[in-house]
Protein backbone atom coordinates (compact mmCIF):
# COMPACT_ATOMS: atom_id res chain seq x y z
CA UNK A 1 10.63 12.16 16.86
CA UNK A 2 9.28 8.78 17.40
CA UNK A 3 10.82 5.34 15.88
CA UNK A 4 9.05 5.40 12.25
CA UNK A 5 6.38 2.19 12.15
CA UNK A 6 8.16 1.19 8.87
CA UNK A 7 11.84 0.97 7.92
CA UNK A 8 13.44 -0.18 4.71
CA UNK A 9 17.31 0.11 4.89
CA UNK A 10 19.45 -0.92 1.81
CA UNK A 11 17.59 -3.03 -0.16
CA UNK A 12 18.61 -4.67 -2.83
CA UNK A 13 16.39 -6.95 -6.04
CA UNK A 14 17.85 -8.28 -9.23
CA UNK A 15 16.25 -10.35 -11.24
CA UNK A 16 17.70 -12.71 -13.84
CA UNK A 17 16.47 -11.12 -17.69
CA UNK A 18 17.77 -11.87 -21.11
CA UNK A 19 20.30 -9.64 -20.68
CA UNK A 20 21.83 -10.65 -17.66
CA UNK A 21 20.61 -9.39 -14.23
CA UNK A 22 18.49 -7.02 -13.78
CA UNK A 23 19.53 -4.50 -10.92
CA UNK A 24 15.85 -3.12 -9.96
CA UNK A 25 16.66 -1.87 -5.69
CA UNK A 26 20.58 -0.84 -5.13
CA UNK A 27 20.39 0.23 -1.43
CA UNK A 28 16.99 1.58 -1.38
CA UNK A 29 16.37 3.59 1.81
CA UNK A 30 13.03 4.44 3.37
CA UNK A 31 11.63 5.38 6.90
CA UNK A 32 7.46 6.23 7.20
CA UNK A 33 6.46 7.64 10.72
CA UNK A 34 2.94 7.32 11.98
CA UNK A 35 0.30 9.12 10.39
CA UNK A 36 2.69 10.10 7.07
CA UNK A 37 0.93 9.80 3.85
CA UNK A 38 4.42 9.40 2.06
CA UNK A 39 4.26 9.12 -2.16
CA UNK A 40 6.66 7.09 -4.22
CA UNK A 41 7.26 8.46 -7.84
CA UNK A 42 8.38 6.93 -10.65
CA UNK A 43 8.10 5.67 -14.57
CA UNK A 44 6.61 2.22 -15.04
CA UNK A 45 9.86 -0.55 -13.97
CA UNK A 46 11.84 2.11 -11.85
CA UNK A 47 11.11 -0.87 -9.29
CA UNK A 48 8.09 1.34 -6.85
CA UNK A 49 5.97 -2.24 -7.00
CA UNK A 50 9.23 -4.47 -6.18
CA UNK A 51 10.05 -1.75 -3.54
CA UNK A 52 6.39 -1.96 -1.75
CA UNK A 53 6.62 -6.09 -2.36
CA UNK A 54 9.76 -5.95 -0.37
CA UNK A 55 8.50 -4.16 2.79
CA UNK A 56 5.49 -5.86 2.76
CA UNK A 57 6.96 -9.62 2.96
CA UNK A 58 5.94 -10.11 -0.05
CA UNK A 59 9.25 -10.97 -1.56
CA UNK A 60 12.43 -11.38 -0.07
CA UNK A 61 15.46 -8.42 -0.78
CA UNK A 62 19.16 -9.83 -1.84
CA UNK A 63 20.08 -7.67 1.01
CA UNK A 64 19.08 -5.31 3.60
CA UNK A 65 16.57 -5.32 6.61
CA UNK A 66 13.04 -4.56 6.82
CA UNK A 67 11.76 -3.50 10.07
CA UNK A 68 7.59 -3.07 10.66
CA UNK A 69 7.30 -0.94 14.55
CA UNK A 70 10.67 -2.61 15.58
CA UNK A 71 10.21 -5.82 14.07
CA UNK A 72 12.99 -7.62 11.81
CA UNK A 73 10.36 -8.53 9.17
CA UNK A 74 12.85 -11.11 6.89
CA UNK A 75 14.25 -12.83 10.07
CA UNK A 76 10.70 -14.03 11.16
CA UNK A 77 9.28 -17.66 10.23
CA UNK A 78 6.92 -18.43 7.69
CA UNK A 79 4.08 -18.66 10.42
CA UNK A 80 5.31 -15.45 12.02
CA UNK A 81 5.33 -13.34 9.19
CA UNK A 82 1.94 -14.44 7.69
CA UNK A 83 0.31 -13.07 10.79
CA UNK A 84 2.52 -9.69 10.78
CA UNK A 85 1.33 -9.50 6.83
CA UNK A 86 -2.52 -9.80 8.75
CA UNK A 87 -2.18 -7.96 11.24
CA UNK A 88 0.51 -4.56 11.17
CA UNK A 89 0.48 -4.63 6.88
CA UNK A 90 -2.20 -3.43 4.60
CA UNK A 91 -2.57 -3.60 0.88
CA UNK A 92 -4.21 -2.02 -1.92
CA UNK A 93 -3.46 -2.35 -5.25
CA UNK A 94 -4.35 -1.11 -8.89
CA UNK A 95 -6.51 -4.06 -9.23
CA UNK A 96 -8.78 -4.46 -6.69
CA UNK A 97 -8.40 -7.90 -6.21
CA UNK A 98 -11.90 -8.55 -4.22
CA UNK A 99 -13.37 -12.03 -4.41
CA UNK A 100 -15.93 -12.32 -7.11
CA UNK A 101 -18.58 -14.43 -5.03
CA UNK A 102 -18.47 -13.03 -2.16
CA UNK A 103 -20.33 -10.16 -0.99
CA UNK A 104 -18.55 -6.24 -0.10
CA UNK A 105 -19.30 -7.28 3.70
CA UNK A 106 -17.33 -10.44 3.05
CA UNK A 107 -14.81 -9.17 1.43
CA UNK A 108 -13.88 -6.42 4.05
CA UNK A 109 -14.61 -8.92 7.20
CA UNK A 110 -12.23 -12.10 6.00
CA UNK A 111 -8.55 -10.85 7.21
CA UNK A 112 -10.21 -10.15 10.49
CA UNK A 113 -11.14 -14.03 10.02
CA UNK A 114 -7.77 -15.15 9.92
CA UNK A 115 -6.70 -13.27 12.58
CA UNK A 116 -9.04 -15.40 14.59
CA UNK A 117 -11.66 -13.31 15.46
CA UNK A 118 -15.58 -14.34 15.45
CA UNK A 119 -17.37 -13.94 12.64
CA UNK A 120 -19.53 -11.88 14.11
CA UNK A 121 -17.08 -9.25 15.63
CA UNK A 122 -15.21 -9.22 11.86
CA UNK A 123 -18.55 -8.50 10.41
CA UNK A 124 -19.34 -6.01 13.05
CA UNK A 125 -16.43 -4.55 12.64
CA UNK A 126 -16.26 -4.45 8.41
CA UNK A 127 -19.84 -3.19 8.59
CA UNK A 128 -18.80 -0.13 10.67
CA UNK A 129 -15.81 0.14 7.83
CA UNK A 130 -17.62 0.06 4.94
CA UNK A 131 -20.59 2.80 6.33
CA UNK A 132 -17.21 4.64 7.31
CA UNK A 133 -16.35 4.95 3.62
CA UNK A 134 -19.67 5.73 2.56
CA UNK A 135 -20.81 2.13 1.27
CA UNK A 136 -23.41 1.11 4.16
CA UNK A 137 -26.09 1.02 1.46
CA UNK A 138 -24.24 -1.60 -0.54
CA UNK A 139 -22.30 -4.13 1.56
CA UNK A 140 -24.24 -7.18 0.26
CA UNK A 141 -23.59 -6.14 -3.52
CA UNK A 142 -20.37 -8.34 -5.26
CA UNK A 143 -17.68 -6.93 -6.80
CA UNK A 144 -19.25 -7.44 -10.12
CA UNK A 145 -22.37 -4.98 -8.56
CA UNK A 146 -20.07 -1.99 -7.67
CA UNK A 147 -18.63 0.41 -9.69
CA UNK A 148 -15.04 1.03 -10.14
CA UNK A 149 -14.21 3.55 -7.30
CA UNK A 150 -17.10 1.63 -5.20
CA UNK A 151 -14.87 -1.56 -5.72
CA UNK A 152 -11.62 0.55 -4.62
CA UNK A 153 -13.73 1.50 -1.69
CA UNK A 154 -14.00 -1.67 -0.55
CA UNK A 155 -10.83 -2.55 -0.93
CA UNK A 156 -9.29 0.31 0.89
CA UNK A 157 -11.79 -0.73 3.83
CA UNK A 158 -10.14 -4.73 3.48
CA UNK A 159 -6.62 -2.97 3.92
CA UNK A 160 -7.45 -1.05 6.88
CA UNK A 161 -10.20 -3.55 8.33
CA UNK A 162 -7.11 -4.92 11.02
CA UNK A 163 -6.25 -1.57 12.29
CA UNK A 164 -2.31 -1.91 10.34
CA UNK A 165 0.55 -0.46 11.34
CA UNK A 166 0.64 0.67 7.97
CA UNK A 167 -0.53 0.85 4.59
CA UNK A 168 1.08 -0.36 1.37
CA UNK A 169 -1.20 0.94 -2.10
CA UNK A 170 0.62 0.35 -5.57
CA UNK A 171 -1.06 2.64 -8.30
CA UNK A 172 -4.36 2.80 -6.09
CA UNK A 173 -6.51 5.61 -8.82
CA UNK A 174 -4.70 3.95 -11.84
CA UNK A 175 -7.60 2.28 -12.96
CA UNK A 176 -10.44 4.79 -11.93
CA UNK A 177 -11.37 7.88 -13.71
CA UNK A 178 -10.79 11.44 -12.93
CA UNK A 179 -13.82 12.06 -10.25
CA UNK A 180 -13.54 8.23 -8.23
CA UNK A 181 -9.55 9.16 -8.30
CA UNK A 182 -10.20 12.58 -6.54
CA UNK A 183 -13.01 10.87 -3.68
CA UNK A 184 -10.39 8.13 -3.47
CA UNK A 185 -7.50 10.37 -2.24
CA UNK A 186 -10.07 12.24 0.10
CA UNK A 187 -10.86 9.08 1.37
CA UNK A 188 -7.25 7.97 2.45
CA UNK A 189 -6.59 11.72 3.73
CA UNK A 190 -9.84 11.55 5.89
CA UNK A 191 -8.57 8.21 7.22
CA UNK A 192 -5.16 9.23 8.03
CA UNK A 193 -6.85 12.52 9.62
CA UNK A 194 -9.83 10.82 11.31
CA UNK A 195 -8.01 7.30 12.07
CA UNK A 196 -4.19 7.89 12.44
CA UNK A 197 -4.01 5.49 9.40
CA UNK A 198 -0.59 5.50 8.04
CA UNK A 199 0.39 5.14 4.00
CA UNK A 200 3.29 4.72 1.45
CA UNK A 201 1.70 4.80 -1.70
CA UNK A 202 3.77 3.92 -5.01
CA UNK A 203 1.50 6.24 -7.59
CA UNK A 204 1.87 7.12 -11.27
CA UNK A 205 -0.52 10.24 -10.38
CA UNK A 206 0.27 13.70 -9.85
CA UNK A 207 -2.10 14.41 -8.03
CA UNK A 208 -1.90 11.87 -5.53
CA UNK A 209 1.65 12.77 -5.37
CA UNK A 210 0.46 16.19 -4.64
CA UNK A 211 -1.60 15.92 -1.31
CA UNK A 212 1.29 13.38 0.23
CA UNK A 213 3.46 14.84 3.44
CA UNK A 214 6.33 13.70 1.40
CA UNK A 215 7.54 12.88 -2.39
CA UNK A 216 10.49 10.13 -2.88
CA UNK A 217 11.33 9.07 -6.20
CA UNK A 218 12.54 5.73 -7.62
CA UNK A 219 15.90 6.56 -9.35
CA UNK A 220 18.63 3.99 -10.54
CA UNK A 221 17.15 1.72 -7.64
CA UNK A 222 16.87 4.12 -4.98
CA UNK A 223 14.87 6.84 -3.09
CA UNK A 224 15.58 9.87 -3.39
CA UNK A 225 13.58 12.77 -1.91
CA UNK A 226 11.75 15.01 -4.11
CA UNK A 227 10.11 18.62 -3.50
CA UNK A 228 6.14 17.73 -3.16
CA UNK A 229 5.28 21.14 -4.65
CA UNK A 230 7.72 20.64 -8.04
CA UNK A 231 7.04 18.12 -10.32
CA UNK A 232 9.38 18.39 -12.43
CA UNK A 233 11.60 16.94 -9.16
CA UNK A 234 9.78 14.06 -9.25
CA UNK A 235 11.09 12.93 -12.80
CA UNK A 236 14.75 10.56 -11.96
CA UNK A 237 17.05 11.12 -14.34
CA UNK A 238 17.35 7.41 -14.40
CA UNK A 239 15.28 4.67 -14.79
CA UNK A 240 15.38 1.08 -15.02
CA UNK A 241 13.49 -0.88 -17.66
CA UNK A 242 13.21 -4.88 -17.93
């Protein structure tokens, strides 16, 4: 098998509460090889969005390594890691997070911007994206002009716009309804299929959970792997709250 394009290897968050710290990763193992569409289970503070913030260089574990394709993520500089975040990481979250006054086109083209490319090979290149995911007819309409699962679209195309390494998407359908859920997980199977894109997906929803290659749950800080076609596996027996 090859070397898995993302590893997390006994990582470790606390975070000071009221009660003392608050022991959210303790050792939390995780490997995601090339083309996996791998779920992470779990109730609401079992630590899945601290987990994903962690491997993405988003915020820095007490202990253990991160590695993206080889690379030592929390031993980089500042600098270094920025453009790793641009270029190898992708991100989609429950909340779209697309800039108001900008346009779907703009949206999608701006972190091939600050990798440095033109402006018009980013646009060329987010316009190709966004007729990909079935949105050609509505890349100059803003955020505020789409619908829900249009805006998720969008956003989804902005994560995958670089080409990543991999894919990072905490609670991705959690704020669409049933039907924009279901064309949203057909979407990220048809791009994993169609353009070897690679995902580890932190999800409340089953059936997101259901169409991964592989279930881990979040229990008492760790991963532990779960049968895909039992959910009643997926429940930890465990859980931390705040």
């Amino acid at each position: 098998m090859s070397s898995p394009v993302l590893t997390g290897s006994g990582l470790e968050r606390r975070f000071a509460s009221g009660r003392g710290m608050l022991e959210v990763l303790t050792g939390a193992d995780v490997e995601v090889q090339a083309g996996e569409i791998v779920a992470v289970v779990g109730p609401s503070g079992s630590g899945k969005s601290t987990l994903l913030h962690c491997l993405g260089g988003l915020d820095r574990p007490d202990a253990g390594t991160v590695r993206v394709e080889g690379d030592d993520v929390w031993q980089m500089s500042e600098r270094d890691l920025a453009r790793l975040r641009n270029r190898k990481i992708g991100f989609v979250y429950q909340f779209h997070h697309l800039l108001p006054d900008f346009t779907a086109l703009e949206n999608v083209l701006l972190p091939r911007l600050m990798s440095g490319e033109s402006h018009e090979a980013a646009a060329d290149a987010a316009r190709r994206l966004l007729e990909w995911v079935g949105l050609g007819d509505r890349m100059t309409h803003s955020p505020g002009e789409l619908s829900g699962g249009e805006q998720q679209r969008v956003a989804v195309a902005r994560a995958l716009v670089n080409q990543p390494s991999v894919v990072l998407a905490d609670e991705p359908s959690g704020n669409l309804d049933l039907v924009s859920s279901r064309s949203l997980h057909e979407l990220l199977h048809r791009m994993r299929d169609e353009q070897g894109a690679t995902f580890l997906i932190a999800t409340h929803d089953p059936g997101l959970a259901a169409t991964a290659d592989r279930v881990l749950r979040m229990e008492a800080g760790r991963l532990m792997e779960a049968d895909r076609d039992d959910p009643k596996t997926w429940i930890p027996s465990v859980a931390v709250t705040p």
